[in-house]
Protein backbone atom coordinates (compact mmCIF):
# COMPACT_ATOMS: atom_id res chain seq x y z
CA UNK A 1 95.66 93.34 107.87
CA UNK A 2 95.27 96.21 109.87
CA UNK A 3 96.96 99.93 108.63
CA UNK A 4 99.03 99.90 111.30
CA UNK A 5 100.62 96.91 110.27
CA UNK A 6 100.89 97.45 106.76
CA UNK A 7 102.65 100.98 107.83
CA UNK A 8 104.89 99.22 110.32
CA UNK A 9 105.60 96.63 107.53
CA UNK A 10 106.40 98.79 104.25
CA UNK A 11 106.91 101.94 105.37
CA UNK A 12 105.04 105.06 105.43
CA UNK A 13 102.99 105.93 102.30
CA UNK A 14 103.99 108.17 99.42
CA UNK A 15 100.70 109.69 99.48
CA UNK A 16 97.46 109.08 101.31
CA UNK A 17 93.68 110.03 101.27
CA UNK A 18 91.68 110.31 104.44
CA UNK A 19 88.32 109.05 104.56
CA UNK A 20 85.15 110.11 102.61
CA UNK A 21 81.50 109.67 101.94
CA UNK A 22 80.00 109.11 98.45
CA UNK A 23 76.34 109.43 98.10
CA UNK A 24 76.15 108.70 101.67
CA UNK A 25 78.68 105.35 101.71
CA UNK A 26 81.96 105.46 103.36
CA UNK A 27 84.89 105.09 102.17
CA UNK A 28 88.42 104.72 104.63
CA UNK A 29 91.78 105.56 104.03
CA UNK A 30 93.44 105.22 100.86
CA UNK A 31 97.35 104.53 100.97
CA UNK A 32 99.60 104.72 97.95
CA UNK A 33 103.34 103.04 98.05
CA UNK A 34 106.12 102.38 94.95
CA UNK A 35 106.71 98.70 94.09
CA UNK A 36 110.80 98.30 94.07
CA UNK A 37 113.38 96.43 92.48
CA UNK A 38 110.19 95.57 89.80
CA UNK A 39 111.47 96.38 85.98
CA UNK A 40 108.33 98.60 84.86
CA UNK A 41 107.75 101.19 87.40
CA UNK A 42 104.79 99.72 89.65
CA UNK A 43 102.81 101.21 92.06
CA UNK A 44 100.48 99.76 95.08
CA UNK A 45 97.36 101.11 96.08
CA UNK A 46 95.49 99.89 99.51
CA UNK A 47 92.32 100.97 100.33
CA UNK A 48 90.83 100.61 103.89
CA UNK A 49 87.63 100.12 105.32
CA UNK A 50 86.44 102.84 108.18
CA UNK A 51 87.83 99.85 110.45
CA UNK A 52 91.25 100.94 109.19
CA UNK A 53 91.63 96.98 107.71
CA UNK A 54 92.59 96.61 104.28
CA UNK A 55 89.79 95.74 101.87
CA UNK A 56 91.62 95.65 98.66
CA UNK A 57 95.06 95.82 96.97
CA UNK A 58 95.48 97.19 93.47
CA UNK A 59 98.89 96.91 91.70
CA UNK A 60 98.98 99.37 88.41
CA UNK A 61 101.51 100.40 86.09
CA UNK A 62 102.97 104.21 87.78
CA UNK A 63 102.59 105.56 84.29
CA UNK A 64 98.72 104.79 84.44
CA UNK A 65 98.32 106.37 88.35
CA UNK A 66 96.03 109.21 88.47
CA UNK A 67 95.52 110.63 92.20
């Protein structure tokens, strides 16, 4: 899935990170977006490649979120 798509599809992000190198690997966009109509608060967290395509999901407990 592209980022396009996934903005196009849920929306634009409550927060995002731009892209950035650790010990000289990259890293792409991070996007973070609220879970609804869940009963614990739940957050989403996609990370990007530098190809803007999504190379993982992580679903976390909001209370637990540290950006």
């Amino acid at each position: 899935m592209s980022r396009k798509w996934v903005n196009e599809t849920l929306g634009e992000p409550l927060r995002s990170a731009p892209p950035y190198t650790v010990m000289n690997k990259d890293y792409g966009w991070t996007d973070l977006y609220e879970v609804k109509d869940h009963d614990i608060p739940t957050s989403m967290q996609i990370n990007y490649d530098l190809e803007d395509r999504v190379r993982s999901v992580t679903f976390m407990p909001t209370s637990e979120l540290r950006w």
